[in-house]
PDB file of N, CA and C in Angstrom:
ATOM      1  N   UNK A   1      44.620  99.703  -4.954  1.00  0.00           N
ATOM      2  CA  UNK A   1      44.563  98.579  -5.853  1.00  0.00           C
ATOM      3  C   UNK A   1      43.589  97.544  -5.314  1.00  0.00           C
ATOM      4  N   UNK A   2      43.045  97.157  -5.814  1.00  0.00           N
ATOM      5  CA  UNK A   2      42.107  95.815  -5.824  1.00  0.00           C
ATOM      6  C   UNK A   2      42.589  94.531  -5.632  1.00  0.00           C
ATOM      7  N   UNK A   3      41.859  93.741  -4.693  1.00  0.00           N
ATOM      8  CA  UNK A   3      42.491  92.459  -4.336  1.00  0.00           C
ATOM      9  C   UNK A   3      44.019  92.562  -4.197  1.00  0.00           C
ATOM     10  N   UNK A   4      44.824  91.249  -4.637  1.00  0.00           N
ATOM     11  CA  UNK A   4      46.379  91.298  -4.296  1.00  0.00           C
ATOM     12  C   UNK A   4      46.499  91.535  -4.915  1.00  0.00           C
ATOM     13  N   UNK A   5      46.409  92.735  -5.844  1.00  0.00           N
ATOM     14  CA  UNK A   5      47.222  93.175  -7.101  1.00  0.00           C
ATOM     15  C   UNK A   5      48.813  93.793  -6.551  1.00  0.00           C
ATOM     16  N   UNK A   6      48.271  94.847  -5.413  1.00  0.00           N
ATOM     17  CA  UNK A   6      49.614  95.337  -5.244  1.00  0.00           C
ATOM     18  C   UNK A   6      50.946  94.240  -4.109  1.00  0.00           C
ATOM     19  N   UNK A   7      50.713  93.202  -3.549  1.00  0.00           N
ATOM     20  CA  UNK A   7      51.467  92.318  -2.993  1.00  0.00           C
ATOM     21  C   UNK A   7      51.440  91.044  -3.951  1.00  0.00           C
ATOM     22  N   UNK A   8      51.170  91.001  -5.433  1.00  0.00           N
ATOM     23  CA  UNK A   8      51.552  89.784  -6.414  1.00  0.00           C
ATOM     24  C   UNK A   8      52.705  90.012  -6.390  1.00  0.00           C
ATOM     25  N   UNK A   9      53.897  89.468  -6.593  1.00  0.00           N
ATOM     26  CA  UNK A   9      55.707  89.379  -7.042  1.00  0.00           C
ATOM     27  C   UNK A   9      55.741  88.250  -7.649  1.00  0.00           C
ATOM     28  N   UNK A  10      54.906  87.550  -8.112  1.00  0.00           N
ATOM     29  CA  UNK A  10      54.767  86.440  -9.030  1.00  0.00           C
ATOM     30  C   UNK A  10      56.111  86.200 -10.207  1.00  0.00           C
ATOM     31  N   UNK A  11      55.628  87.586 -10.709  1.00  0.00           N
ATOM     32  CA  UNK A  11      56.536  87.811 -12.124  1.00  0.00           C
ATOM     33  C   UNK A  11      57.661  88.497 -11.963  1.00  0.00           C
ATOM     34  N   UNK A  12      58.419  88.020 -10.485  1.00  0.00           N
ATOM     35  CA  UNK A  12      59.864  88.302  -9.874  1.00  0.00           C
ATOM     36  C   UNK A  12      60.504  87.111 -10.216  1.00  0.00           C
ATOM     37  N   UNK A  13      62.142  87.112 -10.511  1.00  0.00           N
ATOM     38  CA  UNK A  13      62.471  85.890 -10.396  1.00  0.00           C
ATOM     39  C   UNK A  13      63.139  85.803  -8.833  1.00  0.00           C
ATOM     40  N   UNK A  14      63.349  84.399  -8.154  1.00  0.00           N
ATOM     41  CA  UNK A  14      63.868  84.471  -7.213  1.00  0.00           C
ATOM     42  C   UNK A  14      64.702  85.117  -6.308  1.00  0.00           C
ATOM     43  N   UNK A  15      66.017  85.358  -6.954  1.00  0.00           N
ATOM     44  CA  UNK A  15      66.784  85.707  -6.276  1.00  0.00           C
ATOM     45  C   UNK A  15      66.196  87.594  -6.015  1.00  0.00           C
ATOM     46  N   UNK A  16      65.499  88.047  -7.205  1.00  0.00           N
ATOM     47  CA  UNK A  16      65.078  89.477  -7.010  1.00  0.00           C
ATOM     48  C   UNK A  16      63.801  89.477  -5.364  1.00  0.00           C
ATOM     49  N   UNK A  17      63.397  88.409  -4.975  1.00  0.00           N
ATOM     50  CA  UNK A  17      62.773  88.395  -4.117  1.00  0.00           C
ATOM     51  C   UNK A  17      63.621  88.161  -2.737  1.00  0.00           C
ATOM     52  N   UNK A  18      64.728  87.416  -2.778  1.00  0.00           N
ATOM     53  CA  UNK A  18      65.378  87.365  -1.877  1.00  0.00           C
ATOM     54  C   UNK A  18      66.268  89.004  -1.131  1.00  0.00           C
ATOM     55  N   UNK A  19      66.467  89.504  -2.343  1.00  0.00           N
ATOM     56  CA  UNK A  19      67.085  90.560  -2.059  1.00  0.00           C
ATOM     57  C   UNK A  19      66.615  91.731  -1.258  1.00  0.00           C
ATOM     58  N   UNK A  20      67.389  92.423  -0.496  1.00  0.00           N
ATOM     59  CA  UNK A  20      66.762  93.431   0.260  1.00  0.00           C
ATOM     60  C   UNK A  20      67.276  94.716  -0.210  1.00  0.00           C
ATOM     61  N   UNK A  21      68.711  94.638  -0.967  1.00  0.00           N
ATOM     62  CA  UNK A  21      68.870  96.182  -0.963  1.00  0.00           C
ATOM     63  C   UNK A  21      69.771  95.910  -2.070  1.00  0.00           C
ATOM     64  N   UNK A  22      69.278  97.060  -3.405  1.00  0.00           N
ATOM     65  CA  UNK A  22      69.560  96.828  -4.474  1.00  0.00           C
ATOM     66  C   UNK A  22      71.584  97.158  -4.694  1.00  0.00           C
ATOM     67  N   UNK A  23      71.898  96.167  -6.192  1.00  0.00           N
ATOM     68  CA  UNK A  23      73.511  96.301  -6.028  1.00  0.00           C
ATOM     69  C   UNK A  23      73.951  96.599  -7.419  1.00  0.00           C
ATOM     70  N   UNK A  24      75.125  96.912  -7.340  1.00  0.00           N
ATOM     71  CA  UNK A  24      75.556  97.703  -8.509  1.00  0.00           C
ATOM     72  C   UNK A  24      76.743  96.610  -8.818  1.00  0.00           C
ATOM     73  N   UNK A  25      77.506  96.767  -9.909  1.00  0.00           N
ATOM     74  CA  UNK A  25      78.567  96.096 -10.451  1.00  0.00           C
ATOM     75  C   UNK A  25      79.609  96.743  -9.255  1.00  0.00           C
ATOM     76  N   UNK A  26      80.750  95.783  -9.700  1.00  0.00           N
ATOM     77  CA  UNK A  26      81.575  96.215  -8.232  1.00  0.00           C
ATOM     78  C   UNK A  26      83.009  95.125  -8.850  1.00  0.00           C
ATOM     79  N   UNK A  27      83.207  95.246 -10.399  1.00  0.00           N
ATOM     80  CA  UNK A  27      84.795  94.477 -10.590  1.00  0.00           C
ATOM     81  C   UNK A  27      85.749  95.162 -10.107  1.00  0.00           C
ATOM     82  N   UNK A  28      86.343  94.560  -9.199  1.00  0.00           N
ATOM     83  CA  UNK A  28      87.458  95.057  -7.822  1.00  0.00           C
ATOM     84  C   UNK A  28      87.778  93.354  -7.723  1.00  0.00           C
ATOM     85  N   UNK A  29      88.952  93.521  -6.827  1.00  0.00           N
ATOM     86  CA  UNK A  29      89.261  92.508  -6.181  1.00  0.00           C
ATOM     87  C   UNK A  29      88.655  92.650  -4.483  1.00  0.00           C
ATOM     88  N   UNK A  30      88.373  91.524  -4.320  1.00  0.00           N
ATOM     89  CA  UNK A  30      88.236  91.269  -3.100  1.00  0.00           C
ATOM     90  C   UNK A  30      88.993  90.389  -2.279  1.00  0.00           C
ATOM     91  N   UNK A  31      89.524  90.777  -1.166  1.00  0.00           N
ATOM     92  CA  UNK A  31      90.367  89.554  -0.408  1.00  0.00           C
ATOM     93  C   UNK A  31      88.987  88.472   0.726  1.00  0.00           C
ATOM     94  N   UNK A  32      89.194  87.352   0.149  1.00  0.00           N
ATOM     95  CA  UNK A  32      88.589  86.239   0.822  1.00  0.00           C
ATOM     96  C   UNK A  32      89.304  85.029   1.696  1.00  0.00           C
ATOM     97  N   UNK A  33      88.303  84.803   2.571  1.00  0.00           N
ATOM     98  CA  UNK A  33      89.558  83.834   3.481  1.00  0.00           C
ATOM     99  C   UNK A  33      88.308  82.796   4.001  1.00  0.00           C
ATOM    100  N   UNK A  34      88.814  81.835   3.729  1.00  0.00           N
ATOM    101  CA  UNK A  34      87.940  80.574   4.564  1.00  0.00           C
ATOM    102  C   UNK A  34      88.439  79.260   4.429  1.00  0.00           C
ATOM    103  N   UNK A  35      88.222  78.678   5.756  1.00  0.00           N
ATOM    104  CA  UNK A  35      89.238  77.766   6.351  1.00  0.00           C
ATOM    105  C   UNK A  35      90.320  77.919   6.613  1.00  0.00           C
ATOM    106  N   UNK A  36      91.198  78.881   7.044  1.00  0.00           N
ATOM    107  CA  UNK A  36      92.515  79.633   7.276  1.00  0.00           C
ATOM    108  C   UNK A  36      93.037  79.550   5.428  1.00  0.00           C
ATOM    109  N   UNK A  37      92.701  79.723   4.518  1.00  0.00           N
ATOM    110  CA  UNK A  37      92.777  79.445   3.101  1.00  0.00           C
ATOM    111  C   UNK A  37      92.822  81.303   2.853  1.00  0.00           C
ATOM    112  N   UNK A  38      93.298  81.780   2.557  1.00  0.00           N
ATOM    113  CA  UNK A  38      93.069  82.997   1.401  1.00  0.00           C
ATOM    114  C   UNK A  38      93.562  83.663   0.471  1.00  0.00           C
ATOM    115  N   UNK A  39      92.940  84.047  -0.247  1.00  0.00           N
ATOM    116  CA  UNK A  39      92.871  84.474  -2.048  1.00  0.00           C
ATOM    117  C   UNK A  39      92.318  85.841  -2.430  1.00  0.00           C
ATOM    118  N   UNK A  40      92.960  86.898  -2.927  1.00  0.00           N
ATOM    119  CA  UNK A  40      92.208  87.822  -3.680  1.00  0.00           C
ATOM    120  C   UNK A  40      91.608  87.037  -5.013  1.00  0.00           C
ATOM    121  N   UNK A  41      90.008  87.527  -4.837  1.00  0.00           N
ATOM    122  CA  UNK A  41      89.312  86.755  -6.066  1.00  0.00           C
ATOM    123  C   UNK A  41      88.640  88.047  -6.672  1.00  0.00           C
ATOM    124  N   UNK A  42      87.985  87.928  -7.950  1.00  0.00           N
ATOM    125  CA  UNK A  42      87.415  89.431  -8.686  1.00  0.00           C
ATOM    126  C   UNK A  42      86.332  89.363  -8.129  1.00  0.00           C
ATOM    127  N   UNK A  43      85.510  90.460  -7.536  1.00  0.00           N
ATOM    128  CA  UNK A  43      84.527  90.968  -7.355  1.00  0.00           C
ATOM    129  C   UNK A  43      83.425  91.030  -8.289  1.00  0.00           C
ATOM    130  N   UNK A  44      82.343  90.831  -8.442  1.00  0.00           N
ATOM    131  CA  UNK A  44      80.977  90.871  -9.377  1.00  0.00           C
ATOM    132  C   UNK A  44      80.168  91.684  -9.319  1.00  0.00           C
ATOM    133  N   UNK A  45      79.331  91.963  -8.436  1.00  0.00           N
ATOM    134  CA  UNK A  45      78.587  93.261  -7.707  1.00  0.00           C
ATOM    135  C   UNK A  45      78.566  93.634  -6.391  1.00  0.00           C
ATOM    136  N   UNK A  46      78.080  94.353  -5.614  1.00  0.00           N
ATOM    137  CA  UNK A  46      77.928  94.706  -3.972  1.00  0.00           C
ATOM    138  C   UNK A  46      76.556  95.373  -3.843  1.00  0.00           C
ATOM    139  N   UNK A  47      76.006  95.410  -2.719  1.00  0.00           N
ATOM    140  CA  UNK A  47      75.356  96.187  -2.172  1.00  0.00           C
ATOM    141  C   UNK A  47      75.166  96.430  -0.680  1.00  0.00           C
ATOM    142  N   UNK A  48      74.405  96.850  -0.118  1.00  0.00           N
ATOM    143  CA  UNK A  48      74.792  97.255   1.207  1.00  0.00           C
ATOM    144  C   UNK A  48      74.836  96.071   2.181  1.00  0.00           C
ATOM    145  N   UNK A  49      73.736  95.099   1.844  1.00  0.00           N
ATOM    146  CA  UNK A  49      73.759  93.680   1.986  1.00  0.00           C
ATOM    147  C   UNK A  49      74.712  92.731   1.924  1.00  0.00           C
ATOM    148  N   UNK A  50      75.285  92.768   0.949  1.00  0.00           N
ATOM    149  CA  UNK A  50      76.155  91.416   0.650  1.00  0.00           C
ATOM    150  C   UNK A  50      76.923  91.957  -0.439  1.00  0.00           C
ATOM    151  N   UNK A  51      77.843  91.557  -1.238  1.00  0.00           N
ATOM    152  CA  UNK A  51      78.683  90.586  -2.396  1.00  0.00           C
ATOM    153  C   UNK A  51      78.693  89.323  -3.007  1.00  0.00           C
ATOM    154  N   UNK A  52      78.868  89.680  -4.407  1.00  0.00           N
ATOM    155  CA  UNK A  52      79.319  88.566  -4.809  1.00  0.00           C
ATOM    156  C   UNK A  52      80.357  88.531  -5.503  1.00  0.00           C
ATOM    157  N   UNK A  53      81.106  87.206  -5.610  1.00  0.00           N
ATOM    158  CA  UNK A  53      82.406  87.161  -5.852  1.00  0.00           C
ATOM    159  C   UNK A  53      82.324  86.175  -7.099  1.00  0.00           C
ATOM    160  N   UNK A  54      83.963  85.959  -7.958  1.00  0.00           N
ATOM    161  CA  UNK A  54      83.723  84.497  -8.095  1.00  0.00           C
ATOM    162  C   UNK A  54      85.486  84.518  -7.688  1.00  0.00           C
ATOM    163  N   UNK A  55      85.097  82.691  -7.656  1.00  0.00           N
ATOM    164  CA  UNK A  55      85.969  81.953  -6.821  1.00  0.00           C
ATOM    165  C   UNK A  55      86.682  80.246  -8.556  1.00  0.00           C
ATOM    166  N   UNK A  56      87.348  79.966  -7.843  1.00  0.00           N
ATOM    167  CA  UNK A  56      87.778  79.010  -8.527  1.00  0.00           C
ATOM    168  C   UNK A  56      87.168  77.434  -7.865  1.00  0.00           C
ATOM    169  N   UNK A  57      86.991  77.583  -6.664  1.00  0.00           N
ATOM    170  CA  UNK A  57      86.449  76.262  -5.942  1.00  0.00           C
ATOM    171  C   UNK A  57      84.663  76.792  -5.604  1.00  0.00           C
ATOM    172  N   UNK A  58      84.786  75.957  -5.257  1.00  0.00           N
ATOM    173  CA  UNK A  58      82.849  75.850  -4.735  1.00  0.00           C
ATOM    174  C   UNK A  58      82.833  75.683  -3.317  1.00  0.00           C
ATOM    175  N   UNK A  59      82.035  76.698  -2.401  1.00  0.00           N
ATOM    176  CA  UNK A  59      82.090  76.802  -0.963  1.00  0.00           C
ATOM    177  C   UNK A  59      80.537  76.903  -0.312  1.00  0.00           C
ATOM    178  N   UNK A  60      80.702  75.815   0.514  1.00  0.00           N
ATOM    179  CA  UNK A  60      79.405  75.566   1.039  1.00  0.00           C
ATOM    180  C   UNK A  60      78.514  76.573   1.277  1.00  0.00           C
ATOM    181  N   UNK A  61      76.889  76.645   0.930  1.00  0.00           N
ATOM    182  CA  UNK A  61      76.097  77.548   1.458  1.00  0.00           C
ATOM    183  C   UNK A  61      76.156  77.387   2.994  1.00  0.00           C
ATOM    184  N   UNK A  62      75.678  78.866   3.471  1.00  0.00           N
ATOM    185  CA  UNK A  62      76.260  78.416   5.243  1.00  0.00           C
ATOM    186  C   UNK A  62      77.284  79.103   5.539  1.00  0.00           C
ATOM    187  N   UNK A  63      78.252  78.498   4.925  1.00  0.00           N
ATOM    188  CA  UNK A  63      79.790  79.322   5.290  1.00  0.00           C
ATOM    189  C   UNK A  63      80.255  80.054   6.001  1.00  0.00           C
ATOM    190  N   UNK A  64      80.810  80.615   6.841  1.00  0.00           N
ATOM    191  CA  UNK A  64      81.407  81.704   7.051  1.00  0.00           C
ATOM    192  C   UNK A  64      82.322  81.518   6.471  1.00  0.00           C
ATOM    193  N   UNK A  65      82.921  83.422   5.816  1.00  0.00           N
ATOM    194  CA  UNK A  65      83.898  83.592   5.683  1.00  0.00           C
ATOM    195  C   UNK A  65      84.030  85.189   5.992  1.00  0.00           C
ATOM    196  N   UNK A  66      85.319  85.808   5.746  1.00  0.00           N
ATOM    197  CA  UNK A  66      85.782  86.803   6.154  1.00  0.00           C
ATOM    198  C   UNK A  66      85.976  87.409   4.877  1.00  0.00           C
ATOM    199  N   UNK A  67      85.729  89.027   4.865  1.00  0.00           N
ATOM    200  CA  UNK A  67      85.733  89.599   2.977  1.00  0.00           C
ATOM    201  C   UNK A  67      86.438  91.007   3.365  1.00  0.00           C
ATOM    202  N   UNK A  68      87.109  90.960   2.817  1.00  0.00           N
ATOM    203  CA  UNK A  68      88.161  92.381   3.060  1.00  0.00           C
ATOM    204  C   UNK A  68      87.740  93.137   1.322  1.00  0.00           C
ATOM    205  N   UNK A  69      87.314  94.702   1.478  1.00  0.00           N
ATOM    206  CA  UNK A  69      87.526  95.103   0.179  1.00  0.00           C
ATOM    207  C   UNK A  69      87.723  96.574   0.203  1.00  0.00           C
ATOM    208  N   UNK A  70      88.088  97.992  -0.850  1.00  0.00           N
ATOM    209  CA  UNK A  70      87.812  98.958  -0.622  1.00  0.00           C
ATOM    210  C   UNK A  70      86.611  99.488  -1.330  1.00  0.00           C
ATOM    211  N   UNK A  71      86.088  99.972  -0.853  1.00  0.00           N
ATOM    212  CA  UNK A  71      84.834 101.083  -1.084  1.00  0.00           C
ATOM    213  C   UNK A  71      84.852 102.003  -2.278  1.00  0.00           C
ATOM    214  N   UNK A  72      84.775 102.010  -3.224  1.00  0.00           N
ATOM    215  CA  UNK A  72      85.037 103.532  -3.690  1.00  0.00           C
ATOM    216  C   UNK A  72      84.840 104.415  -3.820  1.00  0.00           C
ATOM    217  N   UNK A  73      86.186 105.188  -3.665  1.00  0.00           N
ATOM    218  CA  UNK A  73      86.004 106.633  -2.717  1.00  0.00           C
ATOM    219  C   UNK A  73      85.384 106.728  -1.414  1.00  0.00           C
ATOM    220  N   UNK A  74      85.888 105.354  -1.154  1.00  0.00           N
ATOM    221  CA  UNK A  74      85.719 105.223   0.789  1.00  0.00           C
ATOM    222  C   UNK A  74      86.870 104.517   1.801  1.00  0.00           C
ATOM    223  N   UNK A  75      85.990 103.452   2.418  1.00  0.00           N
ATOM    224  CA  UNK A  75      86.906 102.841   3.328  1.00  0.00           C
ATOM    225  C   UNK A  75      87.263 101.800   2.714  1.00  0.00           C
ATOM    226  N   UNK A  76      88.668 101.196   3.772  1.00  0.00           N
ATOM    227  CA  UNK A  76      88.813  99.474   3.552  1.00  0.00           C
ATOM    228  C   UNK A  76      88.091  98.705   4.250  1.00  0.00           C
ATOM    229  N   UNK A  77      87.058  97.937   4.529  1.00  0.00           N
ATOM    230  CA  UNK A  77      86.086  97.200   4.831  1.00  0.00           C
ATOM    231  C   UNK A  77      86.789  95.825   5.180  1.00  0.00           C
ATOM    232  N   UNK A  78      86.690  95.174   6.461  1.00  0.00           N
ATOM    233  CA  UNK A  78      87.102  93.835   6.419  1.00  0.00           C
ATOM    234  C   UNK A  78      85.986  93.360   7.518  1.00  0.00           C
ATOM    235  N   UNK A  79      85.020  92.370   7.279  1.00  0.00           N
ATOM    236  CA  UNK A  79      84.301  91.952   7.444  1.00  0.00           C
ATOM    237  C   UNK A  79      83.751  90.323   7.183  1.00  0.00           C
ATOM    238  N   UNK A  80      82.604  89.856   8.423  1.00  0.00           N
ATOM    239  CA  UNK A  80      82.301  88.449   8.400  1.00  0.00           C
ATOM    240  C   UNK A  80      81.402  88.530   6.999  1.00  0.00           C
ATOM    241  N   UNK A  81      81.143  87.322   6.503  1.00  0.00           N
ATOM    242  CA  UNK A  81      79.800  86.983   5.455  1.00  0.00           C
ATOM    243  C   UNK A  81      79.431  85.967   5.957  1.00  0.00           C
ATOM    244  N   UNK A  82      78.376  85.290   5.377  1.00  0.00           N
ATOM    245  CA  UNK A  82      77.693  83.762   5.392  1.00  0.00           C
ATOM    246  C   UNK A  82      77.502  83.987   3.308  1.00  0.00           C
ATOM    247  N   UNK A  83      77.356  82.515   3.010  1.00  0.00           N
ATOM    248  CA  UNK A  83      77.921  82.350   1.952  1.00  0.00           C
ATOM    249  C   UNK A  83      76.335  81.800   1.953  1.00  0.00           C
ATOM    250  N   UNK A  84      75.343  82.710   0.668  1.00  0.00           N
ATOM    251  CA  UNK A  84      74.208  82.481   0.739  1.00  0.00           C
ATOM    252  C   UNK A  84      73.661  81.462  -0.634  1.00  0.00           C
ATOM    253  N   UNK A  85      74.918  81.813  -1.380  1.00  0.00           N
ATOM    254  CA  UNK A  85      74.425  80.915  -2.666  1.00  0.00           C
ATOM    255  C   UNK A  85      75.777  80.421  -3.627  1.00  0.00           C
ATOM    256  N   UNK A  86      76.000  79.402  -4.232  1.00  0.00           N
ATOM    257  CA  UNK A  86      77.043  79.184  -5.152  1.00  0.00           C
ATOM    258  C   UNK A  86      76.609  78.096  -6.070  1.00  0.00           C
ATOM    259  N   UNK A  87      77.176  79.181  -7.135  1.00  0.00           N
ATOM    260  CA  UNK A  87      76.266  78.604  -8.718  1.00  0.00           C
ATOM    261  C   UNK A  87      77.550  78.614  -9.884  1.00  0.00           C
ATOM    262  N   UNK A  88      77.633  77.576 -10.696  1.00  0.00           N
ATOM    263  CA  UNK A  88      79.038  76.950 -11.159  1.00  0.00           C
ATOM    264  C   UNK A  88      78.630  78.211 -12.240  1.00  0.00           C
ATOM    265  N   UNK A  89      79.532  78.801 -12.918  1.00  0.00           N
ATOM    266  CA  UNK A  89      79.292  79.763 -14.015  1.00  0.00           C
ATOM    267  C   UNK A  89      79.572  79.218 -15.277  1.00  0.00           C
ATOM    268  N   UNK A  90      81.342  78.326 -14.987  1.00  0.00           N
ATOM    269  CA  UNK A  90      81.772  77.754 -16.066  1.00  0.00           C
ATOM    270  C   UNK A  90      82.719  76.600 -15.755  1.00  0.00           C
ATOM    271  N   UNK A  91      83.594  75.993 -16.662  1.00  0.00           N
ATOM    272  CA  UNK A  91      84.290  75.077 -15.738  1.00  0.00           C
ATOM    273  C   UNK A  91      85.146  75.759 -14.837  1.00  0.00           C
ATOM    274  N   UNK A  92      85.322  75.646 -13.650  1.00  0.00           N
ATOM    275  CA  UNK A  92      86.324  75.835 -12.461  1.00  0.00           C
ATOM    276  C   UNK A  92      86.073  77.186 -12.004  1.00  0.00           C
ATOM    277  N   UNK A  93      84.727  77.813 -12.451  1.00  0.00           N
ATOM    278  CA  UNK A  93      84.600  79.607 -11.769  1.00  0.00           C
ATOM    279  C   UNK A  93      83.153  79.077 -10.881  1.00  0.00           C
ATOM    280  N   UNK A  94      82.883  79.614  -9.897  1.00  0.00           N
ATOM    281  CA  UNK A  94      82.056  79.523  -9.150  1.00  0.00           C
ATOM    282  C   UNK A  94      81.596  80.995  -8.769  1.00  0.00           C
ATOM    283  N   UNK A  95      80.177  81.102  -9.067  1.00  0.00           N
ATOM    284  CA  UNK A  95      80.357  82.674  -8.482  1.00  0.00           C
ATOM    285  C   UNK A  95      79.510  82.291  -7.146  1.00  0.00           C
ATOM    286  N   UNK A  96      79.719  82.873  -5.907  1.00  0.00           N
ATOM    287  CA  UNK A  96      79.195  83.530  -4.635  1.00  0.00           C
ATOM    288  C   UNK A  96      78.423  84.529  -4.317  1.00  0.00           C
ATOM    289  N   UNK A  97      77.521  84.145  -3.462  1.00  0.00           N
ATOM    290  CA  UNK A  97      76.827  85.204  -2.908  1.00  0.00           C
ATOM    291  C   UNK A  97      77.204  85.360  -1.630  1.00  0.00           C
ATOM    292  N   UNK A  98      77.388  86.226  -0.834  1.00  0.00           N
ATOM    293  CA  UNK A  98      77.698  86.442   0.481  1.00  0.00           C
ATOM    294  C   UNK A  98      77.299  87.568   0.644  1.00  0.00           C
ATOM    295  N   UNK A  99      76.416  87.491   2.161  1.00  0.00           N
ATOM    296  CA  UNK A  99      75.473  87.722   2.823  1.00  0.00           C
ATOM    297  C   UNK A  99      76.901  88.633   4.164  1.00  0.00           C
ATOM    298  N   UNK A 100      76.827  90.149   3.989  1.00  0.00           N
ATOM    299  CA  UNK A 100      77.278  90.461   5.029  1.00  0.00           C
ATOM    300  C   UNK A 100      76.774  90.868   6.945  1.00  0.00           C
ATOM    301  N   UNK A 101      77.800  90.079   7.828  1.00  0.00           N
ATOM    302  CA  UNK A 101      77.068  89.609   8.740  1.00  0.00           C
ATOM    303  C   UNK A 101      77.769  90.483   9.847  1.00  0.00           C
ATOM    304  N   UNK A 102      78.558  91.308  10.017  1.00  0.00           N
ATOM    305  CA  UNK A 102      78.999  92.053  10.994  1.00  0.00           C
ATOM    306  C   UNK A 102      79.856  93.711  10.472  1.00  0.00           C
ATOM    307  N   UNK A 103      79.026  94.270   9.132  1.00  0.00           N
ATOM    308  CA  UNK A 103      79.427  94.694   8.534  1.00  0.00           C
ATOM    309  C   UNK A 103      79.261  96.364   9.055  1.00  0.00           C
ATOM    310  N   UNK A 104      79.614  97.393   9.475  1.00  0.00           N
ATOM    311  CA  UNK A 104      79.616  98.482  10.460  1.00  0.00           C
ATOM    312  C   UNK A 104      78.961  99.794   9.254  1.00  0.00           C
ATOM    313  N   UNK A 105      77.866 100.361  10.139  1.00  0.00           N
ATOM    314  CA  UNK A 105      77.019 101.081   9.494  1.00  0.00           C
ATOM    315  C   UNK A 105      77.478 101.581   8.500  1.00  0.00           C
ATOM    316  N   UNK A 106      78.865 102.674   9.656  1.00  0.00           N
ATOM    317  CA  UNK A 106      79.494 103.813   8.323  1.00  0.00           C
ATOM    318  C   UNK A 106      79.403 103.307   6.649  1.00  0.00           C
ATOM    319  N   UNK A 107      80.306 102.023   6.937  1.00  0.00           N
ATOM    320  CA  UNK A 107      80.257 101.638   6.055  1.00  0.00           C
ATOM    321  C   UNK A 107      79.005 100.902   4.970  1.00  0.00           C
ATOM    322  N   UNK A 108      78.517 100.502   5.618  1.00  0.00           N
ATOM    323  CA  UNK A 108      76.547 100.406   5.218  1.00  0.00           C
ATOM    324  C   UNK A 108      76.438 101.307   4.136  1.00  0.00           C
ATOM    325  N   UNK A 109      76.447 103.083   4.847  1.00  0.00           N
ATOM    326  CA  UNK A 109      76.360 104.011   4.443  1.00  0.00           C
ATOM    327  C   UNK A 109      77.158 104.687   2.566  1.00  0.00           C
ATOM    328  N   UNK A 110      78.481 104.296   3.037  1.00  0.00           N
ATOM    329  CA  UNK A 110      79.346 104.385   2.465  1.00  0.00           C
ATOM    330  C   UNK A 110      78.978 103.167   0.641  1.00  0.00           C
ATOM    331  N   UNK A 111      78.404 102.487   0.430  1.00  0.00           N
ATOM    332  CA  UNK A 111      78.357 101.229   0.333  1.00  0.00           C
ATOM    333  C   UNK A 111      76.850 101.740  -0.730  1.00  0.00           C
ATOM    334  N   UNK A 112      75.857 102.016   0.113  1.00  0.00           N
ATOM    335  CA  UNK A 112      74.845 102.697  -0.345  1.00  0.00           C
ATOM    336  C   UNK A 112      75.284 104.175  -1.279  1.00  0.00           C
ATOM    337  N   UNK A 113      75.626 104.811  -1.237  1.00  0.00           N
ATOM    338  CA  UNK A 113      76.334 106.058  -1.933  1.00  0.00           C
ATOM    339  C   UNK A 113      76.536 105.691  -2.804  1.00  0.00           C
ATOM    340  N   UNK A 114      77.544 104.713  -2.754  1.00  0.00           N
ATOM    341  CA  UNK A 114      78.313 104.194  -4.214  1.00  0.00           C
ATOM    342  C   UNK A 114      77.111 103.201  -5.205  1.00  0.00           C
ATOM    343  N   UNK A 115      76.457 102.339  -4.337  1.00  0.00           N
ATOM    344  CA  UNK A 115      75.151 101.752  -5.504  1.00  0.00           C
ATOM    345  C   UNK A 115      74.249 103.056  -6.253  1.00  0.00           C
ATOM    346  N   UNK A 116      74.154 103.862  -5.347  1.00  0.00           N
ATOM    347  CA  UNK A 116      72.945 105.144  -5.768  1.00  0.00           C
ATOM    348  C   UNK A 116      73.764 106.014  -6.614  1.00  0.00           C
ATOM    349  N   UNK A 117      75.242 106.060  -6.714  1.00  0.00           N
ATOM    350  CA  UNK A 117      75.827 107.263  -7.495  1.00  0.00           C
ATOM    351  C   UNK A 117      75.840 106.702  -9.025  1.00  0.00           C
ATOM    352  N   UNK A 118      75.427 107.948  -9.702  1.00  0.00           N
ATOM    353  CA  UNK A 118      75.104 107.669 -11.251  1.00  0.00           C
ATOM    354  C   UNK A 118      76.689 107.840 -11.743  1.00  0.00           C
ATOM    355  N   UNK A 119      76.905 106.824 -12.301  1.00  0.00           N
ATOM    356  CA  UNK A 119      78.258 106.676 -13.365  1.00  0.00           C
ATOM    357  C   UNK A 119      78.069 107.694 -14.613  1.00  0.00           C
TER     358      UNK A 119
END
């Protein structure tokens, strides 16, 4: 390709640039915990990267928190996040992004399977 044709992402929107590894829908519950506080909240999508959730309160970008979930047709996963984005959806739903931060290959693996398997 000629000039920056092939490194333009211009006509990406943000968050598709932020992302590293693509995610699939994922309505499950997830167990969340932050500030000794926790709640099973519904799940939104996953990928090998992160989750997102929504929540009823609004939680600082930054965050840590802790995300327990199962896999399907895998493991139970309980793991750190950092809380990369929170965007009000409607009154009192907040959805989350969380950024997984100590999250163990297998499961990486496991995680990836399930985004790549055709429904």
């Amino acid at each position: 390709m000629a000039g920056n044709e092939e490194t333009d992402m211009t006509h990406l929107s943000e968050p598709l640039l932020r992302r590293k590894h693509p995610r699939r829908a994922f309505l499950r519950d997830i167990g969340f915990l932050y500030q000794g506080q926790y709640q099973v909240v519904p799940g939104f999508e996953i990928g090998e990267g992160g989750t997102a959730v929504d929540l009823p309160v609004e939680i600082p970008e930054g965050a840590t928190v802790v995300l327990s979930f199962q896999i399907p047709h895998g493991s139970f996963v309980i793991t750190m996040g950092e809380v990369r984005s929170c965007t009000q959806i409607n009154e009192g739903c907040f959805r989350l992004g969380c950024l997984f931060k100590s999250i163990q290959f297998e499961h990486k693996r496991e995680i990836r399977t399930f985004v790549s398997a055709r429904v």
